[in-house]
Protein backbone atom coordinates (compact mmCIF):
# COMPACT_ATOMS: atom_id res chain seq x y z
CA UNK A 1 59.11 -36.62 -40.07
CA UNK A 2 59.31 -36.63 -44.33
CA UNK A 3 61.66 -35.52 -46.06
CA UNK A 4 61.35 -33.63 -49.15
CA UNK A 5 63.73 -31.42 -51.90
CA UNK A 6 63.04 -28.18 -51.51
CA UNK A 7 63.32 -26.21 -55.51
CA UNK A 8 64.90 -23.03 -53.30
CA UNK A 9 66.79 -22.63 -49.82
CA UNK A 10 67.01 -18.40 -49.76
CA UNK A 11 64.26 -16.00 -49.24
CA UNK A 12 64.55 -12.44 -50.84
CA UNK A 13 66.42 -11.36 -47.51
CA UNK A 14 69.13 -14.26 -47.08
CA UNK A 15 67.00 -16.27 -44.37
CA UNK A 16 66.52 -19.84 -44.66
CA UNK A 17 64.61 -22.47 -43.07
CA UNK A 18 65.86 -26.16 -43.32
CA UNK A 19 62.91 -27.63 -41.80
CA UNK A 20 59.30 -26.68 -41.38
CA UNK A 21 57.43 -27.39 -38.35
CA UNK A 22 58.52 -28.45 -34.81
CA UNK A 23 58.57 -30.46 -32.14
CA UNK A 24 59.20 -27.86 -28.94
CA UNK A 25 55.71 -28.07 -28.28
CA UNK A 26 55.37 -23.87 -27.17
CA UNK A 27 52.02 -23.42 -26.68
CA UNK A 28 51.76 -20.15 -28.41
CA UNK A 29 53.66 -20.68 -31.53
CA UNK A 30 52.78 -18.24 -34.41
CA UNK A 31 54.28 -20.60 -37.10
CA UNK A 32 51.09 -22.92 -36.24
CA UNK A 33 48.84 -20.02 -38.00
CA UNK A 34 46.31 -21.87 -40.40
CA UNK A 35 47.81 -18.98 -42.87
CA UNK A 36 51.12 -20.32 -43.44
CA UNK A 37 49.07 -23.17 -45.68
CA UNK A 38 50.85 -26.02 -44.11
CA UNK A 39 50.05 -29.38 -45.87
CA UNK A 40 50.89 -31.27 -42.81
CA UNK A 41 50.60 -32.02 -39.29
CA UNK A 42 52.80 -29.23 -37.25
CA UNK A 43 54.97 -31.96 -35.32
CA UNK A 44 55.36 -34.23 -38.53
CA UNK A 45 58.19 -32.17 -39.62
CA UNK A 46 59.09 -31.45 -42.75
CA UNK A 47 62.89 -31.82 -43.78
CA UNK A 48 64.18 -30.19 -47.00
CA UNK A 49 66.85 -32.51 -47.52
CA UNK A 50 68.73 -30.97 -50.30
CA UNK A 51 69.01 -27.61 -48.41
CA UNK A 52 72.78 -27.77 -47.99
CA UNK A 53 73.35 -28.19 -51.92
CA UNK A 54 70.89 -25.11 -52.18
CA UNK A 55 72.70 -23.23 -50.02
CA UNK A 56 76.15 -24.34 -51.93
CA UNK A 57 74.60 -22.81 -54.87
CA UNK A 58 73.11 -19.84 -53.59
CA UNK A 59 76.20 -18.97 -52.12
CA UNK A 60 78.60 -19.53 -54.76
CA UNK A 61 75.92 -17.26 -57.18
CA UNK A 62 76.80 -14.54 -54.55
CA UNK A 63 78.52 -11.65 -56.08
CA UNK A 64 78.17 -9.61 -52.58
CA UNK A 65 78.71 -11.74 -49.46
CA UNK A 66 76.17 -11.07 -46.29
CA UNK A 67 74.74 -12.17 -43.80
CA UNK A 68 72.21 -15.79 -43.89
CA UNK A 69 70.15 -15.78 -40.96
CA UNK A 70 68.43 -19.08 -40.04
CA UNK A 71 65.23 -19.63 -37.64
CA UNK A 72 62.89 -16.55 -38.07
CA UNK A 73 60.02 -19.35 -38.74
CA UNK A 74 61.35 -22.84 -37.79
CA UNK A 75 64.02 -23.57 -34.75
CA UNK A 76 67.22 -25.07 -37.14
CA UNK A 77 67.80 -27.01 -33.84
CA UNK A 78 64.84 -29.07 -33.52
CA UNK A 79 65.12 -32.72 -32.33
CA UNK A 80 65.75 -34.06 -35.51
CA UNK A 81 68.61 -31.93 -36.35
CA UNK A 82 70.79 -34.18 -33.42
CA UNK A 83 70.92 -36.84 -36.00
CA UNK A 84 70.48 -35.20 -39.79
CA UNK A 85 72.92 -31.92 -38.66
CA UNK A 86 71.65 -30.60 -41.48
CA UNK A 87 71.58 -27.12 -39.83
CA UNK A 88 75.55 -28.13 -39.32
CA UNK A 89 76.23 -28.57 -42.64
CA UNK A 90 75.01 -25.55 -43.98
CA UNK A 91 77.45 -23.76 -41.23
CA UNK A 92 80.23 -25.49 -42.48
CA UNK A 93 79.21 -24.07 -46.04
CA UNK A 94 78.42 -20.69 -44.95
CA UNK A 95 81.94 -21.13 -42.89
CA UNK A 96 83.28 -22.35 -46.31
CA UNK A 97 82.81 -19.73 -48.29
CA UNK A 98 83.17 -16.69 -45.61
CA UNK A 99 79.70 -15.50 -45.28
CA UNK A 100 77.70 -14.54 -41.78
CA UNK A 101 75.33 -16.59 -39.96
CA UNK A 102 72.76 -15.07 -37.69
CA UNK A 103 71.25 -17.80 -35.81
CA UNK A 104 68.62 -17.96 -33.79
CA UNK A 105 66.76 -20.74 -31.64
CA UNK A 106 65.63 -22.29 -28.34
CA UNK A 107 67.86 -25.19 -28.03
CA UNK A 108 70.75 -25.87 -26.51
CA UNK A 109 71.74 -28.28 -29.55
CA UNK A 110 73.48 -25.15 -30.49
CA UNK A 111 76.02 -25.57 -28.43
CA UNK A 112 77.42 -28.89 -30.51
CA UNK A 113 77.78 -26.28 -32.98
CA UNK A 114 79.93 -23.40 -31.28
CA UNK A 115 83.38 -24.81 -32.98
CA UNK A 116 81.91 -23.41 -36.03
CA UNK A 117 80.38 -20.27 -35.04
CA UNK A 118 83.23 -19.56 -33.14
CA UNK A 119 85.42 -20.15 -36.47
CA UNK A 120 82.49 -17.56 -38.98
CA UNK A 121 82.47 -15.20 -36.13
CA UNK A 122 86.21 -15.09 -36.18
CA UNK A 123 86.36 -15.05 -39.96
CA UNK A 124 83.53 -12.74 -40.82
CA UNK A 125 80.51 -12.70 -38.21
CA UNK A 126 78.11 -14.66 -36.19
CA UNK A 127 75.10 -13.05 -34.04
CA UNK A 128 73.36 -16.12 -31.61
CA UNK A 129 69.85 -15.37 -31.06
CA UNK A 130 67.98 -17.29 -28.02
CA UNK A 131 64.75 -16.43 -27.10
CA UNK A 132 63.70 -16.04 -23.46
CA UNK A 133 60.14 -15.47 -22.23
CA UNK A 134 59.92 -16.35 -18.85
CA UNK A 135 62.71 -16.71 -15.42
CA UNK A 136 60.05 -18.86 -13.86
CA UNK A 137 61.30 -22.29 -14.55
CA UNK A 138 58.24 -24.06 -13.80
CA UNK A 139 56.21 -22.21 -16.10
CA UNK A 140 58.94 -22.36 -18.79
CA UNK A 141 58.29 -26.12 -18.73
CA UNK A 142 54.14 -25.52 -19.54
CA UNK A 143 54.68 -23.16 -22.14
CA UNK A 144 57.39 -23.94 -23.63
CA UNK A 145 57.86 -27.81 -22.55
CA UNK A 146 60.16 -29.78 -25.37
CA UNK A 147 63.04 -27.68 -24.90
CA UNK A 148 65.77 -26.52 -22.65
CA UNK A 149 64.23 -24.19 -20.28
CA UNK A 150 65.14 -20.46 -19.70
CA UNK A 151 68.38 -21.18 -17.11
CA UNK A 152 69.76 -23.45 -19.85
CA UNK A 153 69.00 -20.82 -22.70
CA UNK A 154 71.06 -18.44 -20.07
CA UNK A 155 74.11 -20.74 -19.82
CA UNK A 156 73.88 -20.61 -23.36
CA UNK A 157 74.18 -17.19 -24.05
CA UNK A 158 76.79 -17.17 -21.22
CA UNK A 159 79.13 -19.78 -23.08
CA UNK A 160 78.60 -18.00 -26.70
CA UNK A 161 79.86 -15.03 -24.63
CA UNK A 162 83.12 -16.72 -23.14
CA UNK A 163 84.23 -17.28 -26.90
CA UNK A 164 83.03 -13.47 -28.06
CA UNK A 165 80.22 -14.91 -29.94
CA UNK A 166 77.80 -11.61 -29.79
CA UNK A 167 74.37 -12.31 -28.74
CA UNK A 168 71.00 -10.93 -29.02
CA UNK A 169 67.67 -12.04 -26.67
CA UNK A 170 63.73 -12.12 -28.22
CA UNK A 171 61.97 -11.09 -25.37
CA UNK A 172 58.52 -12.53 -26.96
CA UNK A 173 55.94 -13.24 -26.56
CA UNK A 174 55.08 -11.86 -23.22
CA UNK A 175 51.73 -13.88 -22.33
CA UNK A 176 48.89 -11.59 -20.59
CA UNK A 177 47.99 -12.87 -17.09
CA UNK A 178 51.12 -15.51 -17.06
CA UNK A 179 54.49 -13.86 -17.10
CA UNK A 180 53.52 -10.07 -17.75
CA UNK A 181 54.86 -8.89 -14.88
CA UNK A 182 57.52 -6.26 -13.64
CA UNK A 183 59.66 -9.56 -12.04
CA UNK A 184 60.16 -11.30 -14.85
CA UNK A 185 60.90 -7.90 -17.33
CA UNK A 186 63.60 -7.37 -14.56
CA UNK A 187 64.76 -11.03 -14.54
CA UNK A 188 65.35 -11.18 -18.35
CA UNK A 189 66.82 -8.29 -18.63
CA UNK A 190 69.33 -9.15 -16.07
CA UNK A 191 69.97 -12.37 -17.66
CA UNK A 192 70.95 -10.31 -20.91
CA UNK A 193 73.05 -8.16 -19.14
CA UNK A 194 74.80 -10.90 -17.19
CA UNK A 195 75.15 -12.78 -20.76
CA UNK A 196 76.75 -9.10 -22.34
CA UNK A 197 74.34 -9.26 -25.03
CA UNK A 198 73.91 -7.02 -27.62
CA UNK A 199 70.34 -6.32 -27.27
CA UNK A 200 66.72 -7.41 -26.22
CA UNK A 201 63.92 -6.91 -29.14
CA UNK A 202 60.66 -6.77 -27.74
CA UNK A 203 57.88 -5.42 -29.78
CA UNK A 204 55.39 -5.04 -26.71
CA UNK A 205 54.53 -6.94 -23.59
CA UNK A 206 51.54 -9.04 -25.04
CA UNK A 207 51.57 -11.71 -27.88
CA UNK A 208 49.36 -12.51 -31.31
CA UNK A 209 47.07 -15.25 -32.13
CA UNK A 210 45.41 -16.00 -35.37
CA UNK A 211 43.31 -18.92 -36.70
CA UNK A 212 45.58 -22.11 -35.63
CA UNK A 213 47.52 -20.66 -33.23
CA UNK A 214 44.85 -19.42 -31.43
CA UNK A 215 42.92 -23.21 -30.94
CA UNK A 216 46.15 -24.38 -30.34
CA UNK A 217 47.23 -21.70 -27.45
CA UNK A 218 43.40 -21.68 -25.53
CA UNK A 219 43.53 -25.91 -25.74
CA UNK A 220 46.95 -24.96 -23.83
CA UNK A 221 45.23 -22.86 -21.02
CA UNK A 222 42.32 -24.89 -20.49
CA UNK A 223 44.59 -27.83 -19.82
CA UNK A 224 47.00 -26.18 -17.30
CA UNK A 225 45.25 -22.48 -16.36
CA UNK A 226 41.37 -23.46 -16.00
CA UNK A 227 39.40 -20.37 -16.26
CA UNK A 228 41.66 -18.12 -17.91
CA UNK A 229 41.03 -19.04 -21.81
CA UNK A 230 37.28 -17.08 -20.87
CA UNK A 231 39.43 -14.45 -19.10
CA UNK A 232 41.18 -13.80 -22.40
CA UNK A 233 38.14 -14.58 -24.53
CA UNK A 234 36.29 -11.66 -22.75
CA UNK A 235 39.01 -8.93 -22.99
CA UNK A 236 40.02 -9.72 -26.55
CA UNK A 237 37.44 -11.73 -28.26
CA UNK A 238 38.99 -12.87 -31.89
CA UNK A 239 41.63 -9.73 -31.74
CA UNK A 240 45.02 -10.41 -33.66
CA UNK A 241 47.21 -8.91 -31.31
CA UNK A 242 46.57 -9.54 -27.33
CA UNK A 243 48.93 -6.64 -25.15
CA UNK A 244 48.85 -7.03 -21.95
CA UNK A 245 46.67 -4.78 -19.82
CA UNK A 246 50.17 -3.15 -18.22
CA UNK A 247 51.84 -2.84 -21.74
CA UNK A 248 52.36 0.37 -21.05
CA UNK A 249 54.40 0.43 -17.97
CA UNK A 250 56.07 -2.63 -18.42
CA UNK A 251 57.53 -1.49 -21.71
CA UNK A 252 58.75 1.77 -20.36
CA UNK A 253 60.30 -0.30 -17.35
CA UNK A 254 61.81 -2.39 -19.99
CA UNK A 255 63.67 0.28 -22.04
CA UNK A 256 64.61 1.95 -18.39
CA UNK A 257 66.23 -1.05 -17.67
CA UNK A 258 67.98 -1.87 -21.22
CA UNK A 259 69.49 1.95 -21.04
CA UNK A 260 70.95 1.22 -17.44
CA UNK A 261 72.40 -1.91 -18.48
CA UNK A 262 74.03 -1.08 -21.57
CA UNK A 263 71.58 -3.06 -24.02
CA UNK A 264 70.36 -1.93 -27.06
CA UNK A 265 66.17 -2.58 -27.20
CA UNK A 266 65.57 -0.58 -30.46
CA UNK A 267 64.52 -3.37 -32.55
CA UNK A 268 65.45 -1.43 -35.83
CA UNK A 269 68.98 -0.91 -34.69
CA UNK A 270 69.18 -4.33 -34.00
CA UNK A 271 67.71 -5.59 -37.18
CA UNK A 272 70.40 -3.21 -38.76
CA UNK A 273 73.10 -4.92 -36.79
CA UNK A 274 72.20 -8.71 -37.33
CA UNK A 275 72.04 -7.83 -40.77
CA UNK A 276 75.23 -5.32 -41.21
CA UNK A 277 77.78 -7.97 -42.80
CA UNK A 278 81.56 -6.54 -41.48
CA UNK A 279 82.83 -6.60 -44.83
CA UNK A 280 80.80 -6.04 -48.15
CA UNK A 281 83.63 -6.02 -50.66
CA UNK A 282 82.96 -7.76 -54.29
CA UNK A 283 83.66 -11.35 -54.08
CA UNK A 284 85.70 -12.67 -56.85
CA UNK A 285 86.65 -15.88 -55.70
CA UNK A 286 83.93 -17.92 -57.43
């Protein structure tokens, strides 16, 4: 870990990322992708210490409040966070000064922070976003093996629902020959139903892999799936995006299941709703 201060905090659409890197360890991580120009090892993470006086004056520049949203390209709860609460502290600022929060993550670190979602969501609004890829617990703990594993993700999502804490799952990626199948499609979505989430995005049952991410992943399936990095080598070769030979069923199956449950799987209505802020009025108070 190094810490460094960051000269900006909010990108062009009010999402921030407080650290860069990570230490969960998934196996097919897109953030590892050699175009993303990190200057450092992936696991050496990278804090931007000063984010929470960035934030301060980002939002206090504000003339509109809105929504921030947090962990589109770095989990906010990563290990470190336990002791720098960072992450924390820029809650309690976007708490502060009545702005949104749309979170999302793989931890259950989150959970230290529900007092102040809880207090946003009540004030303004806060959308939890947990990412679940696979019901099968064992191979949870392969793929994705320095962090809480999918039951935990699901207790969660239950708990931000007990305090009305609106929810939404990423149902990605889906990982050909692994967990592409019609069990686990059915699994998750029960999980999001049982949770009374919002909605499931899913942009297809397969994943991507570029230079980086793609050493990276095929290291991973030599190690624990012998034989099955040639399996994917033959069907794709060097392809960007890798859907799964039943993409086609399972994502009909999918959106079957999300209309039957009450879910919303349109990923631009979702996007719409993580980023509608409840009340746009002109701020005067700074």
């Amino acid at each position: 870990m190094h810490k460094v201060r960051a000269k900006g905090i909010l990108s062009a659409g009010n999402g921030m990322n407080v650290y860069r890197g990570c230490t969960h360890g998934c196996i097919y991580c897109d953030s590892r992708s050699s175009c993303y120009q990190m200057r450092h090892e992936f696991e050496d993470i990278e804090v931007k210490e000063n984010a929470p006086e960035l934030l301060e004056s980002a939002l206090r520049s504000k003339r509109k409040r809105c929504m921030i949203g947090t962990g589109a390209m770095c989990d906010p709860y990563l290990h470190a966070e336990k002791e720098l609460k960072i992450t924390r502290r820029c809650l309690e600022l976007i708490n502060k000064y009545e702005f949104g929060a749309a979170v999302q993550t793989k931890s259950d670190l989150i959970l230290r922070d529900i007092d102040l979602l809880d207090e946003i969501n009540r004030k303004t609004k806060a959308v939890v976003q947990m990412t679940l890829t696979t019901t099968d617990e064992a191979l949870c703990r392969i793929v994705e093996p320095n962090v809480c594993t999918t039951r935990r993700r699901f207790e969660v999502l239950c708990e931000m629902r007990e305090r009305g804490i609106p929810t939404v799952v990423w149902f990605s990626p889906l990982l050909p020959f692994l967990n592409d199948t019609e069990e686990n499609v059915l699994a998750i979505v029960d999980y999001a139903r049982r949770a009374g989430c919002f909605g499931i995005i899913s942009f297809g049952m397969g994943l991507t892999l570029r230079e980086g991410d793609r050493e990276y992943y095929y290291a991973a399936l030599d190690r624990h799936f012998p034989g099955l990095k040639q399996r994917y080598i033959a069907r794709y070769g060097n392809n960007y995006e890798l859907p799964s030979p039943d993409n086609s069923r399972l994502m009909k199956l999918f959106r079957q299941e999300c209309k039957k449950s009450g879910i919303e799987c349109d990923p631009d209505k979702i996007f719409a709703y993580l980023h509608e802020f409840p009340d746009n009025e002109q701020l005067t108070l700074f």
